[in-house]
PDB file of N, CA and C in Angstrom:
ATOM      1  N   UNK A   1     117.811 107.892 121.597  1.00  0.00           N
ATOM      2  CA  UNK A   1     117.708 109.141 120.873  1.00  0.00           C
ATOM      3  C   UNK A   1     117.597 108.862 119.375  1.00  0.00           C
ATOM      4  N   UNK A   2     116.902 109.538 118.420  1.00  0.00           N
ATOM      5  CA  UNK A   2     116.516 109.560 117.226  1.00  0.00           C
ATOM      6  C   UNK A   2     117.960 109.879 116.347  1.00  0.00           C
ATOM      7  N   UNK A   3     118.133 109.372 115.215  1.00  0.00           N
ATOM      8  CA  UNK A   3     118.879 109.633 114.669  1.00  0.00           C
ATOM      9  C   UNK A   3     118.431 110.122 113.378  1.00  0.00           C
ATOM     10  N   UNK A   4     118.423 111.449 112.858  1.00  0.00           N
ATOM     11  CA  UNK A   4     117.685 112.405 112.490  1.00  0.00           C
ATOM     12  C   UNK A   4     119.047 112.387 110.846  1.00  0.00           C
ATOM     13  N   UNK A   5     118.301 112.091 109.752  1.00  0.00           N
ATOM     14  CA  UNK A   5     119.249 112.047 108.465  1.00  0.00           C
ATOM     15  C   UNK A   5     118.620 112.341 107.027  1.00  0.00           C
ATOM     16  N   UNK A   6     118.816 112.008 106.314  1.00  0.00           N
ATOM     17  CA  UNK A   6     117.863 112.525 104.517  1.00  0.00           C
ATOM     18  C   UNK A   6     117.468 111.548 104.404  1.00  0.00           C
ATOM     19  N   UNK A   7     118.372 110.166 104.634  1.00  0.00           N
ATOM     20  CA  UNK A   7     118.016 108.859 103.657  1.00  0.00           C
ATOM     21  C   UNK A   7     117.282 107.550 104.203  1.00  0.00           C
ATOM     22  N   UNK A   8     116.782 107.604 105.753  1.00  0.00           N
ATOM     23  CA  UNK A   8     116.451 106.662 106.535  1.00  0.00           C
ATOM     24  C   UNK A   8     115.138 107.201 106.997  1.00  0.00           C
ATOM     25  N   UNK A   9     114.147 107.156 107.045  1.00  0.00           N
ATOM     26  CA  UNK A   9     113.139 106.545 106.421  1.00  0.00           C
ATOM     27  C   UNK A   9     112.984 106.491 104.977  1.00  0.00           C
ATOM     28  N   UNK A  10     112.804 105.820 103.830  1.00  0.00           N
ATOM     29  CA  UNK A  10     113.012 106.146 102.614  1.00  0.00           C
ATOM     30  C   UNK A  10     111.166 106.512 102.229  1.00  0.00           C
ATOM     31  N   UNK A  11     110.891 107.083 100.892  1.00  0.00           N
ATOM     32  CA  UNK A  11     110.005 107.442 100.934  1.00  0.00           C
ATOM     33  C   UNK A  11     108.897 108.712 101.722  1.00  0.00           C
ATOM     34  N   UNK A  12     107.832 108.246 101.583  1.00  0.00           N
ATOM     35  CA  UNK A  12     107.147 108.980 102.477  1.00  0.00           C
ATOM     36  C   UNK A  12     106.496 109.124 103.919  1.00  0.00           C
ATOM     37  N   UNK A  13     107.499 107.606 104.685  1.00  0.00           N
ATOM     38  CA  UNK A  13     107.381 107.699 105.960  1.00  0.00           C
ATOM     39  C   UNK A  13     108.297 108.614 106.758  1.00  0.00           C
ATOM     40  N   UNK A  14     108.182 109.211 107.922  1.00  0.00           N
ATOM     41  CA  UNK A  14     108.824 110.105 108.779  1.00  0.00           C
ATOM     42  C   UNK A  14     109.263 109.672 109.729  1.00  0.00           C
ATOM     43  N   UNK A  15     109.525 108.048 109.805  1.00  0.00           N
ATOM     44  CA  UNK A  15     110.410 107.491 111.064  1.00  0.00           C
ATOM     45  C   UNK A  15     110.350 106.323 110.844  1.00  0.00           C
ATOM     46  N   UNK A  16     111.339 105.432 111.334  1.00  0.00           N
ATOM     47  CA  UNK A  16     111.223 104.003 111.626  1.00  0.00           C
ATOM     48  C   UNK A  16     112.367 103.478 112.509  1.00  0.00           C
ATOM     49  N   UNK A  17     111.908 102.417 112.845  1.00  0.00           N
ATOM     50  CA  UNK A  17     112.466 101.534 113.983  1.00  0.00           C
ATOM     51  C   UNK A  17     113.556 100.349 113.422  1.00  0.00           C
ATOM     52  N   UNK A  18     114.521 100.280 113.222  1.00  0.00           N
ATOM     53  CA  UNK A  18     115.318  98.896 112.570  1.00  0.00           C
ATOM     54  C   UNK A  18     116.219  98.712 113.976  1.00  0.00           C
ATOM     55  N   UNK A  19     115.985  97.162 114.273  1.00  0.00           N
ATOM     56  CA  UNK A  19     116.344  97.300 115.745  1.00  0.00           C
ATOM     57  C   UNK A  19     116.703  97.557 116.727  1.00  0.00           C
ATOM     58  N   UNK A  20     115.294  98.585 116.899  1.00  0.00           N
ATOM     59  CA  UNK A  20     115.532  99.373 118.354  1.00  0.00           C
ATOM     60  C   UNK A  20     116.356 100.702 117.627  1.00  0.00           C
ATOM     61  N   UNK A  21     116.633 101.105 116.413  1.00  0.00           N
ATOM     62  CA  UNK A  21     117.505 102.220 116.445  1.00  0.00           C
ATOM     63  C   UNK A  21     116.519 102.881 115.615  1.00  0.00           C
ATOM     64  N   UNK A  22     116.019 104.100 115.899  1.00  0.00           N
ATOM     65  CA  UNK A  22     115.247 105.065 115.451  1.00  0.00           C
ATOM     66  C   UNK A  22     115.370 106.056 114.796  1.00  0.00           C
ATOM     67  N   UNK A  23     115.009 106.167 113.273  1.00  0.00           N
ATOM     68  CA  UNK A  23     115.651 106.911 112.223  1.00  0.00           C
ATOM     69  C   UNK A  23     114.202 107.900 112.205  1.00  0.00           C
ATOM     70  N   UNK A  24     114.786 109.085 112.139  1.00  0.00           N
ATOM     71  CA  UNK A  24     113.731 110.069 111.233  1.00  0.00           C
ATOM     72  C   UNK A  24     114.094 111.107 110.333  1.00  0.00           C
ATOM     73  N   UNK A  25     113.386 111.190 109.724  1.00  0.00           N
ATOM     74  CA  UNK A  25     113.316 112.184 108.913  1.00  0.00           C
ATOM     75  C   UNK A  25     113.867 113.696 108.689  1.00  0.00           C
ATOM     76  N   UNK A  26     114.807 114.036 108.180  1.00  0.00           N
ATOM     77  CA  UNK A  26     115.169 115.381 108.391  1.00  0.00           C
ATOM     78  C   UNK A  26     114.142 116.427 108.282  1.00  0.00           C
ATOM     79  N   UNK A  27     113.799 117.118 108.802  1.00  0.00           N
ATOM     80  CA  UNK A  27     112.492 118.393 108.662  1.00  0.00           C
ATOM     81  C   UNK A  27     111.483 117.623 109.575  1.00  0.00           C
ATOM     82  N   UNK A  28     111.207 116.467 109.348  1.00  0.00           N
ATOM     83  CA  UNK A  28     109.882 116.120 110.599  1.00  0.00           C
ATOM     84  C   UNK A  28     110.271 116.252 111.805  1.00  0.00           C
ATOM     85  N   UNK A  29     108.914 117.386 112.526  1.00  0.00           N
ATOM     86  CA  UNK A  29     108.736 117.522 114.014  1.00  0.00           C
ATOM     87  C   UNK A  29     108.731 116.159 115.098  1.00  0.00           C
ATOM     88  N   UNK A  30     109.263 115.441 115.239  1.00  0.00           N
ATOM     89  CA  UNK A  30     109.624 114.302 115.954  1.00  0.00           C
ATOM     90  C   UNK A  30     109.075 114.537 117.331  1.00  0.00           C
ATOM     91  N   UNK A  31     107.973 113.922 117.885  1.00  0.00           N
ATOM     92  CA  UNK A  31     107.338 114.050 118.883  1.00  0.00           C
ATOM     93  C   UNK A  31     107.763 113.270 119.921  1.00  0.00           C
ATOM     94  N   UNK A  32     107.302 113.831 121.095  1.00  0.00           N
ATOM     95  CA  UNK A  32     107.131 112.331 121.935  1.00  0.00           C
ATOM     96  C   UNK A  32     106.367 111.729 122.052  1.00  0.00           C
ATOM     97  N   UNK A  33     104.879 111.801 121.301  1.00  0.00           N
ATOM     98  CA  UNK A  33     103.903 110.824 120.936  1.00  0.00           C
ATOM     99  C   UNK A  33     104.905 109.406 120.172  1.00  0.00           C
ATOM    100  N   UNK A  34     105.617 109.940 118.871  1.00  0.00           N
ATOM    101  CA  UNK A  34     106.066 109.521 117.936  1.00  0.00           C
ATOM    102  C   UNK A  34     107.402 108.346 118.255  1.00  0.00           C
ATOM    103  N   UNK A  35     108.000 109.176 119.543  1.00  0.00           N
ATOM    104  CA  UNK A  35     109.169 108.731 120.196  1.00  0.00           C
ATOM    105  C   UNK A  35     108.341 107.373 121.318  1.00  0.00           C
ATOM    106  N   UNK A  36     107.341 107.702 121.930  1.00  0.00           N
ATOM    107  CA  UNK A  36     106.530 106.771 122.565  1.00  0.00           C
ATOM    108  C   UNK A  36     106.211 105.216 121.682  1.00  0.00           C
ATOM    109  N   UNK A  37     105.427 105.920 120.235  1.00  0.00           N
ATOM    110  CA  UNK A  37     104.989 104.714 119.489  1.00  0.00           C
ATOM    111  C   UNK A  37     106.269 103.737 119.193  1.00  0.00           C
ATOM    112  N   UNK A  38     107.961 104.195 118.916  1.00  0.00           N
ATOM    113  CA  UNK A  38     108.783 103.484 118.067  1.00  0.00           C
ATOM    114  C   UNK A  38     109.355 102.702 119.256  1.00  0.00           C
ATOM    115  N   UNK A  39     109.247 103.344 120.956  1.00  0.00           N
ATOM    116  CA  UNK A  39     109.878 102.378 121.878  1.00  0.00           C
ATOM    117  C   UNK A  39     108.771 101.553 122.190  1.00  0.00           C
ATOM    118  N   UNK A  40     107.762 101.305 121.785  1.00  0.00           N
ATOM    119  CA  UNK A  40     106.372 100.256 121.838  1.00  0.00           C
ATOM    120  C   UNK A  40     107.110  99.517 120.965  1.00  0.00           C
ATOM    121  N   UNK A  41     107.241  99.753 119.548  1.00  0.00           N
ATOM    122  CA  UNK A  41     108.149  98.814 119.062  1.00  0.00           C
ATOM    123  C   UNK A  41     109.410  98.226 119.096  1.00  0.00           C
ATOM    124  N   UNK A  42     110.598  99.000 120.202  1.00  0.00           N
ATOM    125  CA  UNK A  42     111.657  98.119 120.279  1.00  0.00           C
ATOM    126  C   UNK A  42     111.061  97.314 121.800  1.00  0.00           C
ATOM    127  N   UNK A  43     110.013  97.501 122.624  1.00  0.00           N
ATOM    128  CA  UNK A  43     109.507  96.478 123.525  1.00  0.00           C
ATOM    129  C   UNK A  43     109.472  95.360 122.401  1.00  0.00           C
ATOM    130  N   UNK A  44     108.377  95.302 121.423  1.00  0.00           N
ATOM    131  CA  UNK A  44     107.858  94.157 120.672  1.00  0.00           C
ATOM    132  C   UNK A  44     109.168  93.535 119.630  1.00  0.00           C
ATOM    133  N   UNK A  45     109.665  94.336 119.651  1.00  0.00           N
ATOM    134  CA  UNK A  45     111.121  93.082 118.675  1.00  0.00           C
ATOM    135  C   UNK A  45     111.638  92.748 119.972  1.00  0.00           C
ATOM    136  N   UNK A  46     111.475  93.200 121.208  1.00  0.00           N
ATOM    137  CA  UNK A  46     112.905  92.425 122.833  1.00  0.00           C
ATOM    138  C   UNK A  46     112.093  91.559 122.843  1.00  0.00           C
ATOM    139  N   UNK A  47     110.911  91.256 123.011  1.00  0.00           N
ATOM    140  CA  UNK A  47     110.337  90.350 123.150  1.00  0.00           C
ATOM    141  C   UNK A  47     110.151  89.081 122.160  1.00  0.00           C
ATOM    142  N   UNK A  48     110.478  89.655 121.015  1.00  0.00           N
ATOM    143  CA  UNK A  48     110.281  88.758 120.171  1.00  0.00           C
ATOM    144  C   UNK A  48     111.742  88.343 119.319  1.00  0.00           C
ATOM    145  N   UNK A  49     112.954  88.670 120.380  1.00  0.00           N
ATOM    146  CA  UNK A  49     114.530  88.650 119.925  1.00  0.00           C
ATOM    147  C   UNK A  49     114.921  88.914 118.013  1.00  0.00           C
ATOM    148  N   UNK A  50     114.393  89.992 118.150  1.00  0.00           N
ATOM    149  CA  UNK A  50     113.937  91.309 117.245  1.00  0.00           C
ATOM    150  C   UNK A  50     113.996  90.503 115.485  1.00  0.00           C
ATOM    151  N   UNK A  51     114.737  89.165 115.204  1.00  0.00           N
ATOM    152  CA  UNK A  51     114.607  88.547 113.732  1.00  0.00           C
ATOM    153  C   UNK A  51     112.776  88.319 113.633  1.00  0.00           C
ATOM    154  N   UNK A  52     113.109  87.327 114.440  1.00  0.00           N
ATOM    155  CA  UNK A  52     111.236  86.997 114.382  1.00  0.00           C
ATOM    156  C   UNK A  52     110.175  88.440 114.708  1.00  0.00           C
ATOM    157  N   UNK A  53     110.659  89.107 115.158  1.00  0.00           N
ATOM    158  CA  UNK A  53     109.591  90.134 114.868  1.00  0.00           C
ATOM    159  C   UNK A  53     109.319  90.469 113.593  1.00  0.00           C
ATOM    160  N   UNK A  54     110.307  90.624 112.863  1.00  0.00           N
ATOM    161  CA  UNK A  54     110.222  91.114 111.680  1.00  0.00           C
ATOM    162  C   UNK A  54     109.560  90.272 110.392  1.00  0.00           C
ATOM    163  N   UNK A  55     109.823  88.637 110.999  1.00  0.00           N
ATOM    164  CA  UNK A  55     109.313  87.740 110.310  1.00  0.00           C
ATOM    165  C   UNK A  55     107.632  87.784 110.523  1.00  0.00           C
ATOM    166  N   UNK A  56     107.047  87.970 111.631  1.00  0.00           N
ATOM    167  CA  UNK A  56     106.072  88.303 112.346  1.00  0.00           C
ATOM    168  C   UNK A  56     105.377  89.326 111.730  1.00  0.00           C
ATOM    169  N   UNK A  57     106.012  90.128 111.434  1.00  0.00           N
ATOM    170  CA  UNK A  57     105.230  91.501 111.049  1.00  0.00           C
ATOM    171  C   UNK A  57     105.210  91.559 109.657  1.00  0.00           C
ATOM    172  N   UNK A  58     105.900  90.494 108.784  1.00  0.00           N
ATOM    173  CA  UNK A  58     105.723  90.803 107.308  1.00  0.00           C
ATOM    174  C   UNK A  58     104.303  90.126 107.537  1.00  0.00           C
ATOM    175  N   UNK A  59     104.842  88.953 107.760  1.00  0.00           N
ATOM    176  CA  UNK A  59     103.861  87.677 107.486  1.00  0.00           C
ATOM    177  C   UNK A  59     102.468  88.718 107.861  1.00  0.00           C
ATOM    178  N   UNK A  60     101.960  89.008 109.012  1.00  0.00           N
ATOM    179  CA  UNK A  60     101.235  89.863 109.412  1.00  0.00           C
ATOM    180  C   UNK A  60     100.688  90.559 108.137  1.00  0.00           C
ATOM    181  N   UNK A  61     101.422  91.603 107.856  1.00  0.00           N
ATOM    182  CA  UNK A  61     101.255  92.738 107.525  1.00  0.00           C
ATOM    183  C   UNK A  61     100.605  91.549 105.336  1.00  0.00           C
ATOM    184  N   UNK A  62     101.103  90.715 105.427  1.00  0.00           N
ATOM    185  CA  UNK A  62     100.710  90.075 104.042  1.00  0.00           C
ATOM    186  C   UNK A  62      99.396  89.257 103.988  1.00  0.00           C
ATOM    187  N   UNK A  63      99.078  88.993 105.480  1.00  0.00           N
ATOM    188  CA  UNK A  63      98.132  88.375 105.550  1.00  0.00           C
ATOM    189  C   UNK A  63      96.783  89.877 105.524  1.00  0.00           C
ATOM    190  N   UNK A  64      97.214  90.965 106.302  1.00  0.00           N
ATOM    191  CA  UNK A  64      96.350  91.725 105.840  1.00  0.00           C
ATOM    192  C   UNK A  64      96.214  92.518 104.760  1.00  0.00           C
ATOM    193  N   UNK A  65      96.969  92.581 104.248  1.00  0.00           N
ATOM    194  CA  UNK A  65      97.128  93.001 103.153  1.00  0.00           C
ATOM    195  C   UNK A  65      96.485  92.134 102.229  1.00  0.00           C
ATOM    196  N   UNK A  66      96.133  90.972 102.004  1.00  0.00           N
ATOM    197  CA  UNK A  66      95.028  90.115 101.205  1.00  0.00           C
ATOM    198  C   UNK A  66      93.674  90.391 101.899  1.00  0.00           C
ATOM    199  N   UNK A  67      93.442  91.088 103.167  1.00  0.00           N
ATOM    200  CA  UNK A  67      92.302  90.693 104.000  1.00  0.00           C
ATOM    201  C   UNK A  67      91.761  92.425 103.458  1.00  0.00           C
ATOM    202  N   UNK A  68      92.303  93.269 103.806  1.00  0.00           N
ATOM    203  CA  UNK A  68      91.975  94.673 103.236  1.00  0.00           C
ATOM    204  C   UNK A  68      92.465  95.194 101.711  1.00  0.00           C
ATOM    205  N   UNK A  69      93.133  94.607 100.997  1.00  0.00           N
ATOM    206  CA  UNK A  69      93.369  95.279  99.486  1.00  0.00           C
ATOM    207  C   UNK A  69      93.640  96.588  99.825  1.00  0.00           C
ATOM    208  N   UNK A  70      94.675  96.753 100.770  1.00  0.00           N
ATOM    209  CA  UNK A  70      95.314  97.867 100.667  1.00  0.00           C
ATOM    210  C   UNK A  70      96.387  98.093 101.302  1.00  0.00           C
ATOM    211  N   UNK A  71      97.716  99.206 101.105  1.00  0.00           N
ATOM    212  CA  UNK A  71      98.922  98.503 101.518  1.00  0.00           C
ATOM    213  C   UNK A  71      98.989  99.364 102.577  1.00  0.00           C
ATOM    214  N   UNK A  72      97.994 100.734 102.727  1.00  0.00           N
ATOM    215  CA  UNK A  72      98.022 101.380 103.666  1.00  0.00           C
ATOM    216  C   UNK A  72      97.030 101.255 105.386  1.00  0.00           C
ATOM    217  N   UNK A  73      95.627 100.471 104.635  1.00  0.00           N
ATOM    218  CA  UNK A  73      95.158  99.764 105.558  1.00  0.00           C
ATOM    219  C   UNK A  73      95.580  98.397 105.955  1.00  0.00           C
ATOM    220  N   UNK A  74      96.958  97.882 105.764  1.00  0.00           N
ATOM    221  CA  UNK A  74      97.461  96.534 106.117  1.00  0.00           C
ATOM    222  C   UNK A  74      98.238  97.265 106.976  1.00  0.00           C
ATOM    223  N   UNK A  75      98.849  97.892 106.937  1.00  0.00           N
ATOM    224  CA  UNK A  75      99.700  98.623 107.566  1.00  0.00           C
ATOM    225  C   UNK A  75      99.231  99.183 109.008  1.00  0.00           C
ATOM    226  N   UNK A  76      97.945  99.965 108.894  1.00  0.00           N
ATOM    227  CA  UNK A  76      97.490 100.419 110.150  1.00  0.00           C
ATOM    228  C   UNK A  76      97.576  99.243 111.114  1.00  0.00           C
ATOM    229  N   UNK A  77      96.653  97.748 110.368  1.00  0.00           N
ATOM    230  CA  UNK A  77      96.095  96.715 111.198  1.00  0.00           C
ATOM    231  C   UNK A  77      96.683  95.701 111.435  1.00  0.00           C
ATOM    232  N   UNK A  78      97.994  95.637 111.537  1.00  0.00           N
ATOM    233  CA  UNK A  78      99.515  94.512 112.106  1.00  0.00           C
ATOM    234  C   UNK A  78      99.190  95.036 113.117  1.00  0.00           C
ATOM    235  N   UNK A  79      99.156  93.711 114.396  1.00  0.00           N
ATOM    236  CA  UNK A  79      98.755  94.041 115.431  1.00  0.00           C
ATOM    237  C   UNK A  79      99.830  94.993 116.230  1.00  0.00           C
ATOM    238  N   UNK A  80     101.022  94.753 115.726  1.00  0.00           N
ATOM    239  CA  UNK A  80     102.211  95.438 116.893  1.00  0.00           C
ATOM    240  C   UNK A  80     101.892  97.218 116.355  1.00  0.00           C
ATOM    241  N   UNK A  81     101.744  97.615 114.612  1.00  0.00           N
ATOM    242  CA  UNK A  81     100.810  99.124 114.959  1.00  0.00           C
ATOM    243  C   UNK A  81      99.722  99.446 115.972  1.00  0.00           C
ATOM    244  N   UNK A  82      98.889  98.637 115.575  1.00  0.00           N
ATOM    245  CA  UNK A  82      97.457  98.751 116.399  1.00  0.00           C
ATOM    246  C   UNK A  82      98.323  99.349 118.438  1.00  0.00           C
ATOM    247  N   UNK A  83      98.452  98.422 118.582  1.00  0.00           N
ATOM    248  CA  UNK A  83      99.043  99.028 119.890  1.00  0.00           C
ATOM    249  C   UNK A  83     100.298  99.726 120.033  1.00  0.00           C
ATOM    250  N   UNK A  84     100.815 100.423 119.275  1.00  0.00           N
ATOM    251  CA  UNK A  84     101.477 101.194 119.327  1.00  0.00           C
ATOM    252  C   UNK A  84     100.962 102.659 118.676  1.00  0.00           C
ATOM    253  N   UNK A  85     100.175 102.540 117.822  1.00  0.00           N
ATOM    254  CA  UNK A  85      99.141 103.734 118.016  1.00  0.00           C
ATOM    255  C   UNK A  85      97.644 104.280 118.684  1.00  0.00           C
ATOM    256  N   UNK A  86      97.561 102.608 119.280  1.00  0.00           N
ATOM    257  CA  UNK A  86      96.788 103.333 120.431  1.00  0.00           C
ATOM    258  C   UNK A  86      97.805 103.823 121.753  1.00  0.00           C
ATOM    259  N   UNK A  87      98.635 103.632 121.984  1.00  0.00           N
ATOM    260  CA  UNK A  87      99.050 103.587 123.248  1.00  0.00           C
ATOM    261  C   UNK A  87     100.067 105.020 123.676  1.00  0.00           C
ATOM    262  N   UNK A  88     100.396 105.214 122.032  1.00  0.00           N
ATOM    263  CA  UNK A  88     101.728 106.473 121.934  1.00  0.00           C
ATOM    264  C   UNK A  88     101.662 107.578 122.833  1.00  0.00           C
ATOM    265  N   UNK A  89      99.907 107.777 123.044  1.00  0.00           N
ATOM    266  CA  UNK A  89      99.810 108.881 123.953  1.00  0.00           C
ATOM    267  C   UNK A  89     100.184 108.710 125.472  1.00  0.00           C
ATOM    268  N   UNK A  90      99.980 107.737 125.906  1.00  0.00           N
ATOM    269  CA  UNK A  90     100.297 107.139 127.234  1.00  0.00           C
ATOM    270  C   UNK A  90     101.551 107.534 127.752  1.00  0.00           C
ATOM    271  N   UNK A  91     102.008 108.005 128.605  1.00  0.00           N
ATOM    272  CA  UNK A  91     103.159 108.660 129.049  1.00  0.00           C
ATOM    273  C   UNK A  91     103.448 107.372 129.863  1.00  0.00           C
ATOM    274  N   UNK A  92     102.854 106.465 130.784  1.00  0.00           N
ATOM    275  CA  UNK A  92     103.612 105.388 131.508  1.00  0.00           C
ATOM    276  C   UNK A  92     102.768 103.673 130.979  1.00  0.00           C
ATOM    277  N   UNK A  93     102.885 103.829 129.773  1.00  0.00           N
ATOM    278  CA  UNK A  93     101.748 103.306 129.127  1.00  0.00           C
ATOM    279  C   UNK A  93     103.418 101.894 129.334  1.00  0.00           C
ATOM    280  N   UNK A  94     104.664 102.479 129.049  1.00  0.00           N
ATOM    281  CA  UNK A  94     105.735 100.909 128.662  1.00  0.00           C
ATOM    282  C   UNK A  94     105.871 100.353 130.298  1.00  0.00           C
ATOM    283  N   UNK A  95     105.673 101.160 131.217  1.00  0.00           N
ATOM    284  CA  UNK A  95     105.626 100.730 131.934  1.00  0.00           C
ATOM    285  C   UNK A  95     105.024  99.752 132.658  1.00  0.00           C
ATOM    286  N   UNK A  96     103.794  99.602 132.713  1.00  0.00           N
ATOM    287  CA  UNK A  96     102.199  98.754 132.784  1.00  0.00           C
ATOM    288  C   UNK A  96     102.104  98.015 131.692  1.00  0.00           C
ATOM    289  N   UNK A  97     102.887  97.841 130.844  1.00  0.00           N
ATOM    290  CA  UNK A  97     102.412  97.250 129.170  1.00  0.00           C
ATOM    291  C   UNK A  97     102.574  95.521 129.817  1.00  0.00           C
ATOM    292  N   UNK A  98     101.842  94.563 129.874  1.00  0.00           N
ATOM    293  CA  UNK A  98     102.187  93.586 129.840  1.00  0.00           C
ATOM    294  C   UNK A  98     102.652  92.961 128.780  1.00  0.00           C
ATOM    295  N   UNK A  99     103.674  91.698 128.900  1.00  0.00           N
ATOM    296  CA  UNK A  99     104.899  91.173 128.055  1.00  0.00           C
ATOM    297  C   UNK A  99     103.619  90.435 126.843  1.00  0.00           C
ATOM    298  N   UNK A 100     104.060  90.513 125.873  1.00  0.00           N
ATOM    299  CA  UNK A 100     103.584  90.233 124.471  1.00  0.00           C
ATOM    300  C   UNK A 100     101.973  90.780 124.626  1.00  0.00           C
ATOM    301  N   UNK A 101     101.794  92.225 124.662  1.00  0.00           N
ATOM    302  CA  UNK A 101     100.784  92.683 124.448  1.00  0.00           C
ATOM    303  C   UNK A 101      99.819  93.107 123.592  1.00  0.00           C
ATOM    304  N   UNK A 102     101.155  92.942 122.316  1.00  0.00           N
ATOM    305  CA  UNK A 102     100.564  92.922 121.000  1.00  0.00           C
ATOM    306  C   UNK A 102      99.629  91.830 120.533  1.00  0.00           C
ATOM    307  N   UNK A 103     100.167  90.525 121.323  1.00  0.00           N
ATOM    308  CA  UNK A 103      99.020  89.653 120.714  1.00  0.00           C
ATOM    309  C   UNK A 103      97.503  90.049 120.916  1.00  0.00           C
ATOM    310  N   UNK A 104      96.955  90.606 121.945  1.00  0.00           N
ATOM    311  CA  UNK A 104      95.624  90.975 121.817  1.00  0.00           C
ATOM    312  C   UNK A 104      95.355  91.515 120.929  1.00  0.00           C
ATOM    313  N   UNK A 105      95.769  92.444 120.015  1.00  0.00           N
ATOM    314  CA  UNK A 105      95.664  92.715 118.891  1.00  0.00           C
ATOM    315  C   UNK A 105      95.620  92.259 117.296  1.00  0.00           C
ATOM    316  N   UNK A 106      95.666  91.107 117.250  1.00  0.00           N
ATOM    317  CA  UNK A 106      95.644  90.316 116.363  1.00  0.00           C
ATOM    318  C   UNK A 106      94.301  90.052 115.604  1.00  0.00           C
ATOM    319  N   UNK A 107      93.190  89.855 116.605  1.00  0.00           N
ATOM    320  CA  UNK A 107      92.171  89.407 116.270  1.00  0.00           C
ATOM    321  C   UNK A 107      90.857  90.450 116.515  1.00  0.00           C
ATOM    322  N   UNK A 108      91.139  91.002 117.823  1.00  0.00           N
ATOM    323  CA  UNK A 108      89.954  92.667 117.564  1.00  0.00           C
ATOM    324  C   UNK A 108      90.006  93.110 116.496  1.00  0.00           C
ATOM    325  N   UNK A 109      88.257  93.581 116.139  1.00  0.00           N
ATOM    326  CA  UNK A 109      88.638  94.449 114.535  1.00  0.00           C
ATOM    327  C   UNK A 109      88.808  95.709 115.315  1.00  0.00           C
ATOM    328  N   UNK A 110      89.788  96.988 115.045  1.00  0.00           N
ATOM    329  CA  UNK A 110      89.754  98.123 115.095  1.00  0.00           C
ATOM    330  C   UNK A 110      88.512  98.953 114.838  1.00  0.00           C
ATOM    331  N   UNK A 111      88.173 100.047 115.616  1.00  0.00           N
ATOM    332  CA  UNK A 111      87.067 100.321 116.471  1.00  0.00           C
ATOM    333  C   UNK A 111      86.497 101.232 115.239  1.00  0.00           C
ATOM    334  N   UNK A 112      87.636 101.570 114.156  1.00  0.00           N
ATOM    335  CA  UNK A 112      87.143 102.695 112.778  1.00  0.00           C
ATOM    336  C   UNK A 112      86.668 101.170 111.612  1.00  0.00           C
ATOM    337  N   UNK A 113      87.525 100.274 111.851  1.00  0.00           N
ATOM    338  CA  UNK A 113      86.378  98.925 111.042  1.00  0.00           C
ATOM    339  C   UNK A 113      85.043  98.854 111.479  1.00  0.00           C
ATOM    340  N   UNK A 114      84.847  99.118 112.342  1.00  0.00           N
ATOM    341  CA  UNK A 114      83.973  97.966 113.230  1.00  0.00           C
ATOM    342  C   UNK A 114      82.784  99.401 112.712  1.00  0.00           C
ATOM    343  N   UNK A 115      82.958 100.565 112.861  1.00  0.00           N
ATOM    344  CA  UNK A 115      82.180 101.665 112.552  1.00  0.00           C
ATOM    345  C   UNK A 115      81.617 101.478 111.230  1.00  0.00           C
ATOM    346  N   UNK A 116      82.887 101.360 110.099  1.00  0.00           N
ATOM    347  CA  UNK A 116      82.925 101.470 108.851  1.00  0.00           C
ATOM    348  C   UNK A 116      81.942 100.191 108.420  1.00  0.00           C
ATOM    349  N   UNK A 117      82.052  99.074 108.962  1.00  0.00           N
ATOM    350  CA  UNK A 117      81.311  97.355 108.461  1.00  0.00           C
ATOM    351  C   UNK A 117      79.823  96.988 108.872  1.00  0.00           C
ATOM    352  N   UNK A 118      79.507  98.320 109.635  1.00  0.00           N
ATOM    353  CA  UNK A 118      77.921  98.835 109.831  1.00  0.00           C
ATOM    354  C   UNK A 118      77.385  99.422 108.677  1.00  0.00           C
ATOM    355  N   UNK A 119      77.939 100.211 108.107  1.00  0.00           N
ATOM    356  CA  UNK A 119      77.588 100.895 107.313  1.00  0.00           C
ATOM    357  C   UNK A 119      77.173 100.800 105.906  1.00  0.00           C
TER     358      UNK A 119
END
């Protein structure tokens, strides 16, 4: 269950995951899309005995962040987002998820790049 407060997400995000415990936002409509995407992420820290995830996901998130020059498109394209916002809609999506599924995501470009690098 979400633990719903003023000061946890800071800024202008409306939820986050610090291991496995799920903070949101006071006033944000808290979905179960939303509730779907953050237990995609306590799968990916169990799997990854949740320190190294985090080590994982900076490193990640710094390597794209030099690759896109931007802190909001680095952000979308860490692979453990990528499948957790494709998947949020999936109602038995944790179920079927095979174990470290995020790695496929690492190296596909996302399908709004791949549009955008035609162009």
């Amino acid at each position: 269950m979400p633990i719903v407060n003023r000061y946890i997400p800071f800024r202008t995000f409306a939820a986050v995951n610090i291991f496995g415990l799920i903070f949101v936002k006071k006033g944000y409509k808290f979905t179960e899309a939303d509730l779907r995407h953050e237990l995609i992420h306590t799968r990916q820290m169990r799997e990854l005995l949740f320190i190294p995830f985090y080590i994982v996901y900076f490193g990640e998130w710094l390597v794209r962040l030099i690759q896109y020059r931007s802190l909001l498109r680095a952000y979308f394209n860490v692979s453990f987002e990528r499948e957790a916002y494709l998947h949020q809609a999936e109602r038995d999506y944790l179920k079927k998820r095979p174990l470290y599924a995020w790695r496929h995501y690492l190296r596909k470009a996302p399908a709004a790049q791949n549009a955008s690098s035609r162009r």
